[in-house]
Protein backbone atom coordinates (compact mmCIF):
# COMPACT_ATOMS: atom_id res chain seq x y z
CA UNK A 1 -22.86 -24.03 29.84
CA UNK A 2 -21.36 -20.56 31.15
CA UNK A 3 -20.83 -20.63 35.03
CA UNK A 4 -22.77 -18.61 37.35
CA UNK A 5 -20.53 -16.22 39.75
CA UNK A 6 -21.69 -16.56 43.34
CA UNK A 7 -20.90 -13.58 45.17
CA UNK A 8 -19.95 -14.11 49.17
CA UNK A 9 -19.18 -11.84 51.86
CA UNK A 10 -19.19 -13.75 55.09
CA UNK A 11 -15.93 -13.80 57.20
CA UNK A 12 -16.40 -16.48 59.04
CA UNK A 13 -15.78 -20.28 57.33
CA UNK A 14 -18.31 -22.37 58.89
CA UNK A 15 -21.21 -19.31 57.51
CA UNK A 16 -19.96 -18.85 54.49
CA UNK A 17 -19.22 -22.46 53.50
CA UNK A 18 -22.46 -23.48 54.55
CA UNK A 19 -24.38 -20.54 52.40
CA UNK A 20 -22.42 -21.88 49.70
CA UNK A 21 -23.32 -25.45 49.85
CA UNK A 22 -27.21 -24.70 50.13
CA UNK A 23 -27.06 -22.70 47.19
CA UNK A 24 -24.90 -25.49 45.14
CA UNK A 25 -27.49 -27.65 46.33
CA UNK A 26 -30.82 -25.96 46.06
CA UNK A 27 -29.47 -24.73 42.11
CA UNK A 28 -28.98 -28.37 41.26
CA UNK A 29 -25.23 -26.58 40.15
CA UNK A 30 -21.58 -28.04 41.22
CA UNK A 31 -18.81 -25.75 42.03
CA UNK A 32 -18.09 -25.79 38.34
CA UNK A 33 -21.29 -24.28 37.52
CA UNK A 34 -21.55 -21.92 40.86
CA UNK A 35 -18.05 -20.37 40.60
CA UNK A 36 -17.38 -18.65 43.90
CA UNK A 37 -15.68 -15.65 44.98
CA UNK A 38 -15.14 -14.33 48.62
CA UNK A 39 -15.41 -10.35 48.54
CA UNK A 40 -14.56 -10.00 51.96
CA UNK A 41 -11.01 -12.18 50.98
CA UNK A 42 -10.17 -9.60 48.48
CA UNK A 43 -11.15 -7.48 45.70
CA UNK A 44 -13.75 -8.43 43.20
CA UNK A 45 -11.73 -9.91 40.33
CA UNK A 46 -12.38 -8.31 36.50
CA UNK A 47 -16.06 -9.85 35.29
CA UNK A 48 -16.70 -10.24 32.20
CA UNK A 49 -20.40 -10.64 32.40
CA UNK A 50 -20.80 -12.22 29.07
CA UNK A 51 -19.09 -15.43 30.39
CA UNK A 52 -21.64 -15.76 33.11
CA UNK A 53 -25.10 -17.38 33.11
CA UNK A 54 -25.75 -15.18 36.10
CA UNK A 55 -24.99 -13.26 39.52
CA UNK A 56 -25.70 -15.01 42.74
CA UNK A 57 -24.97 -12.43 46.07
CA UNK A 58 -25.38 -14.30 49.14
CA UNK A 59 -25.89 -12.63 52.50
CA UNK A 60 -23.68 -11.55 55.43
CA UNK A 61 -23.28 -9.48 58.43
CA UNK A 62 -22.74 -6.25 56.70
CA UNK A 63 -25.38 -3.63 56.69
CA UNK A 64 -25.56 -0.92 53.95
CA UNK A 65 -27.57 1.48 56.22
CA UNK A 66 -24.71 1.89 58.70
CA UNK A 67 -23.17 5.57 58.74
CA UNK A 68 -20.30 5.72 56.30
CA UNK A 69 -17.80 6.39 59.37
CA UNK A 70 -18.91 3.00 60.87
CA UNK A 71 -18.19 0.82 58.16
CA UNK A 72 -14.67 -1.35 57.98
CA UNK A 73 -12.60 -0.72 55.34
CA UNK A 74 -13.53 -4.19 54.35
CA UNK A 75 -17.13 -3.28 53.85
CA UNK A 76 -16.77 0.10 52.13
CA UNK A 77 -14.22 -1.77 49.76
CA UNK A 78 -16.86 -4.60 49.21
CA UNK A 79 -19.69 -1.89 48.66
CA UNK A 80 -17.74 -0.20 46.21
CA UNK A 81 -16.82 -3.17 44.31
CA UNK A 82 -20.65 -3.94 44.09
CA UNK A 83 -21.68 -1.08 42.77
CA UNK A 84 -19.29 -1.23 40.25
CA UNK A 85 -20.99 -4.41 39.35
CA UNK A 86 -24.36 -3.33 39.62
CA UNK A 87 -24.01 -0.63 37.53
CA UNK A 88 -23.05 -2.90 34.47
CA UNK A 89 -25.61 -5.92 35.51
CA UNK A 90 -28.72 -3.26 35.65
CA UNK A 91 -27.60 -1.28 32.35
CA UNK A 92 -26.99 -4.90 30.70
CA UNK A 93 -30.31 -6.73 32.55
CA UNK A 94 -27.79 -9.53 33.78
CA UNK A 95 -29.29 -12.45 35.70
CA UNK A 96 -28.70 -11.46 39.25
CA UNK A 97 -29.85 -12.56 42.32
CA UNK A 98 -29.35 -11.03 45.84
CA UNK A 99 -30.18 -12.70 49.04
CA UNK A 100 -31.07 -10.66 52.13
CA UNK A 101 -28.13 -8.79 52.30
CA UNK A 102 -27.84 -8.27 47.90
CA UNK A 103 -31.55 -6.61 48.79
CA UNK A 104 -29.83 -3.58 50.90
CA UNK A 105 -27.47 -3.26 48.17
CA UNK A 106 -29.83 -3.13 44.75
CA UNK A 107 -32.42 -1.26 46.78
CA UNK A 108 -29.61 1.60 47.68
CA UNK A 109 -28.18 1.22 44.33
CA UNK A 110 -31.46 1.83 42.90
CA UNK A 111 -32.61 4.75 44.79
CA UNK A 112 -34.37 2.84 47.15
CA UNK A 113 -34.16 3.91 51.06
CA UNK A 114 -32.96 0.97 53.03
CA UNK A 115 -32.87 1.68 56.86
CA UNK A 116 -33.48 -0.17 60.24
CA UNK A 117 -37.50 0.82 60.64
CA UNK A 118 -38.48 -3.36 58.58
CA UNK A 119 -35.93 -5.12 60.56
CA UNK A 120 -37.10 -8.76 62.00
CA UNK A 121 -35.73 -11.11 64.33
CA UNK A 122 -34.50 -13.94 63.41
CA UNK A 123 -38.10 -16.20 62.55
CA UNK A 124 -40.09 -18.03 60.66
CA UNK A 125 -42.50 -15.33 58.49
CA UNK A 126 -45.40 -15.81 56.36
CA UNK A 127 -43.90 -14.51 52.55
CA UNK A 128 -46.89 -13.43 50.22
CA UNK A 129 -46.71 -12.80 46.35
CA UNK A 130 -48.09 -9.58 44.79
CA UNK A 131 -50.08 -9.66 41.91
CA UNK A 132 -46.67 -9.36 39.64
CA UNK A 133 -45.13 -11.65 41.77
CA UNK A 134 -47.99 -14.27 41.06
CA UNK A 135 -47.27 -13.01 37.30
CA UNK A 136 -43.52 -13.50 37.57
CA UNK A 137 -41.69 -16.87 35.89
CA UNK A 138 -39.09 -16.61 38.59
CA UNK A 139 -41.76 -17.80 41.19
CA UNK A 140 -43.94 -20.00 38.95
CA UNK A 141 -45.26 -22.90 40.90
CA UNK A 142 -44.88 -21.05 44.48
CA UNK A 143 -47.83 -20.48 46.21
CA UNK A 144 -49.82 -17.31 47.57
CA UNK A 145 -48.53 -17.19 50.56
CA UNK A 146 -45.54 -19.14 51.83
CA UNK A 147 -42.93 -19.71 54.81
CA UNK A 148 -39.38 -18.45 54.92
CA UNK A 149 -36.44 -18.02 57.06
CA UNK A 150 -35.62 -14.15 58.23
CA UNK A 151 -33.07 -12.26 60.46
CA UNK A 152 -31.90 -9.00 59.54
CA UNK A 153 -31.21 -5.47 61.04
CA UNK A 154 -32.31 -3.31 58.34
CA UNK A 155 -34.77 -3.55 54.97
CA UNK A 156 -35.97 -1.49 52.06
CA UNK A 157 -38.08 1.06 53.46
CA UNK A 158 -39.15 2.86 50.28
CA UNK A 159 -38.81 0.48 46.91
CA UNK A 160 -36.55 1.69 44.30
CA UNK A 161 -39.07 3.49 41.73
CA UNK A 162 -37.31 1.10 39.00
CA UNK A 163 -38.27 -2.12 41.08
CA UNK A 164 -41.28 -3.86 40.59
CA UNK A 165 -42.55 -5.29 43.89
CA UNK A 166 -42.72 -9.04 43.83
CA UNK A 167 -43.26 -10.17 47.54
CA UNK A 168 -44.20 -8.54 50.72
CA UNK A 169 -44.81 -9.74 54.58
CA UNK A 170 -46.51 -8.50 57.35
CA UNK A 171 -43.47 -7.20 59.45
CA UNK A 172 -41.28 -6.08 56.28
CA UNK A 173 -43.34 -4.36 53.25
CA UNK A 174 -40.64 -5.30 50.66
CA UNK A 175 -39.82 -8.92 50.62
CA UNK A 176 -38.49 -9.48 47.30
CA UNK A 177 -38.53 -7.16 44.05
CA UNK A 178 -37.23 -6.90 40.53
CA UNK A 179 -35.34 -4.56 38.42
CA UNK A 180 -35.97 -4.74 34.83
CA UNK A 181 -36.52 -8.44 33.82
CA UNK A 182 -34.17 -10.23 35.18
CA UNK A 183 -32.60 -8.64 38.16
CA UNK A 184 -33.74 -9.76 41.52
CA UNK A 185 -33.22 -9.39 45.09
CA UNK A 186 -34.95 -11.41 48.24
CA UNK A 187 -35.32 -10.12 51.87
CA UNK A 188 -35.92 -13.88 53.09
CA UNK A 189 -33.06 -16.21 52.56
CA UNK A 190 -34.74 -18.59 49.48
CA UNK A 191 -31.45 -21.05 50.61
CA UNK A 192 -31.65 -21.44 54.04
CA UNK A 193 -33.62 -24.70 56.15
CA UNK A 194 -33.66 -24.85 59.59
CA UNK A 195 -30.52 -26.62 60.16
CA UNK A 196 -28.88 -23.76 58.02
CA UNK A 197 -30.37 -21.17 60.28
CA UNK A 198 -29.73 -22.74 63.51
CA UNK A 199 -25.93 -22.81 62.46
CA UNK A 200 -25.92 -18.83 61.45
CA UNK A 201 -27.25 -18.11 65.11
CA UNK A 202 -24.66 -19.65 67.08
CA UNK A 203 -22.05 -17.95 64.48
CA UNK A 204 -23.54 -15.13 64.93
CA UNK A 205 -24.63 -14.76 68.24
CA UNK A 206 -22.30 -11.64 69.60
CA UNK A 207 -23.19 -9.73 65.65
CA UNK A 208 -26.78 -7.98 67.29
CA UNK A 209 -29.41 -9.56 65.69
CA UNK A 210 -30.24 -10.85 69.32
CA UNK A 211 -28.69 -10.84 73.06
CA UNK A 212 -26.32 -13.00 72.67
CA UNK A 213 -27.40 -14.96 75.64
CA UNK A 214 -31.05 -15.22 74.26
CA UNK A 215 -28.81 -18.03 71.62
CA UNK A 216 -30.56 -21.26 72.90
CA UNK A 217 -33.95 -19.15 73.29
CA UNK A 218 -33.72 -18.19 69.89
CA UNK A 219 -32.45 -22.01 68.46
CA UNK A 220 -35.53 -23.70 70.25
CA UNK A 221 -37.82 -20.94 68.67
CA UNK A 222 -36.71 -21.46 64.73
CA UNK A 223 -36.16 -25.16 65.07
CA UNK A 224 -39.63 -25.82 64.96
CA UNK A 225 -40.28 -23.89 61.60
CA UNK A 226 -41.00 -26.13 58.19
CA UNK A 227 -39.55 -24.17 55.12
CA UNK A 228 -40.41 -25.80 52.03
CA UNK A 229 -40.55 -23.29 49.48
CA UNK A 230 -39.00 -20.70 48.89
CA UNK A 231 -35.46 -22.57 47.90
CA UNK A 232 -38.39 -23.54 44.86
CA UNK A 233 -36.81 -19.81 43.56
CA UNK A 234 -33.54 -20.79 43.37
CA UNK A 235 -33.77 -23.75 41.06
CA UNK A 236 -36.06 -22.07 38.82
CA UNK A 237 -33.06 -19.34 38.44
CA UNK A 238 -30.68 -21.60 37.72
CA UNK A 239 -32.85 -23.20 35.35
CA UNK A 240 -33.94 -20.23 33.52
CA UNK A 241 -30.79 -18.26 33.46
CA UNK A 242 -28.65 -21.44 32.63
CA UNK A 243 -26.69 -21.36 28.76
């Protein structure tokens, strides 16, 4: 079987090791099969994309809508090296996946206007399927409506006119979309439980998803969520996309 590439960006280890793992585990894929590379390490390595089952882009504290003059040189080097990417993975209709932060960067590399106006605090939301997302064999089996983990600054205010919009929820219109037939990207985090969650906000309690003394508030508030779904997404992926 070809690898998948998973595609991180999160600085810090305990994050970024622990996005990793759920995804290994929720794919049913070892480290073998879920090859993964660190973008905020260093530049994104030569792909060939015809060695790859698929694209996995995890999440991270980086937000596409910032103003160009805000940005780290580590971001604007990581945003250039996905568009680069994109470009080939939407001309080719790759297997991709983004998560949360991959949305911000296939809705702005579609066209799409991605901004602060959707953001949500870090919660528990209801997640419901569109028509086409009802339709689409990436979700078979999921139901109507289901639960999933949020947190994020900014969200895809106006959908890409290529995307095809798969998911939606009552704070944040665009929840999940799809370009062509096999390029996707997810506002809620399909890999993330509670326990997952719970470590991202004390990692990231000074980043300004929340006042950082509002940490404990915020822990007792998610802890009580049950997510059972939407990591249903991830498996089927891997299972599709797998040869």
């Amino acid at each position: 079987m070809r690898p998948f590439l998973f595609l991180g960006t999160r600085p810090e280890d305990d994050a970024a090791d622990g996005e990793y793992a759920a995804f290994l585990r929720l794919t049913g894929l070892d480290e073998a099969g879920l090859r993964r590379v660190r973008l905020e390490a260093g530049p994104l390595p030569e792909v060939d994309l015809a060695a790859v089952s698929g694209v996995i882009l995890g999440g991270g504290p980086f937000t596409v809508s910032d103003p160009e003059g805000a940005k780290s040189p580590v971001q604007r080097r990581v945003e250039a090296d996905l568009r680069r990417l994109l470009d080939e993975v939407v001309a080719r209709d790759v297997p991709f996946l983004g998560a949360c932060y991959g949305i911000g960067t296939l809705g702005r590399h579609q066209g799409g206007v991605v901004d602060r106006t959707f953001g949500e605090p870090v919660s528990c939301v209801p997640v419901s399927l569109t028509p086409e997302g009802r339709a689409d064999p990436l979700l078979a089996g999921l139901p109507d409506v289901f639960d999933a983990l949020v947190g994020h600054k900014e969200a895809c205010r106006v959908l890409p006119s290529s995307a095809v919009l798969l998911a939606t929820s009552p704070g944040c219109p665009v929840q999940l979309f799809r370009v062509g037939r096999n390029v996707y990207a997810t506002q809620f985090h399909p890999e993330l439980d509670v326990a997952g969650l719970v470590t991202r906000v004390r990692v990231y309690r000074n980043a300004g998803y929340f006042p950082a003394a509002e940490v404990e508030t915020v822990v007792a508030r998610v802890s009580t969520a049950v997510v059972t779904e939407p990591g249903r997404l991830l498996a089927t992926f891997a299972d599709r996309y797998a040869s």
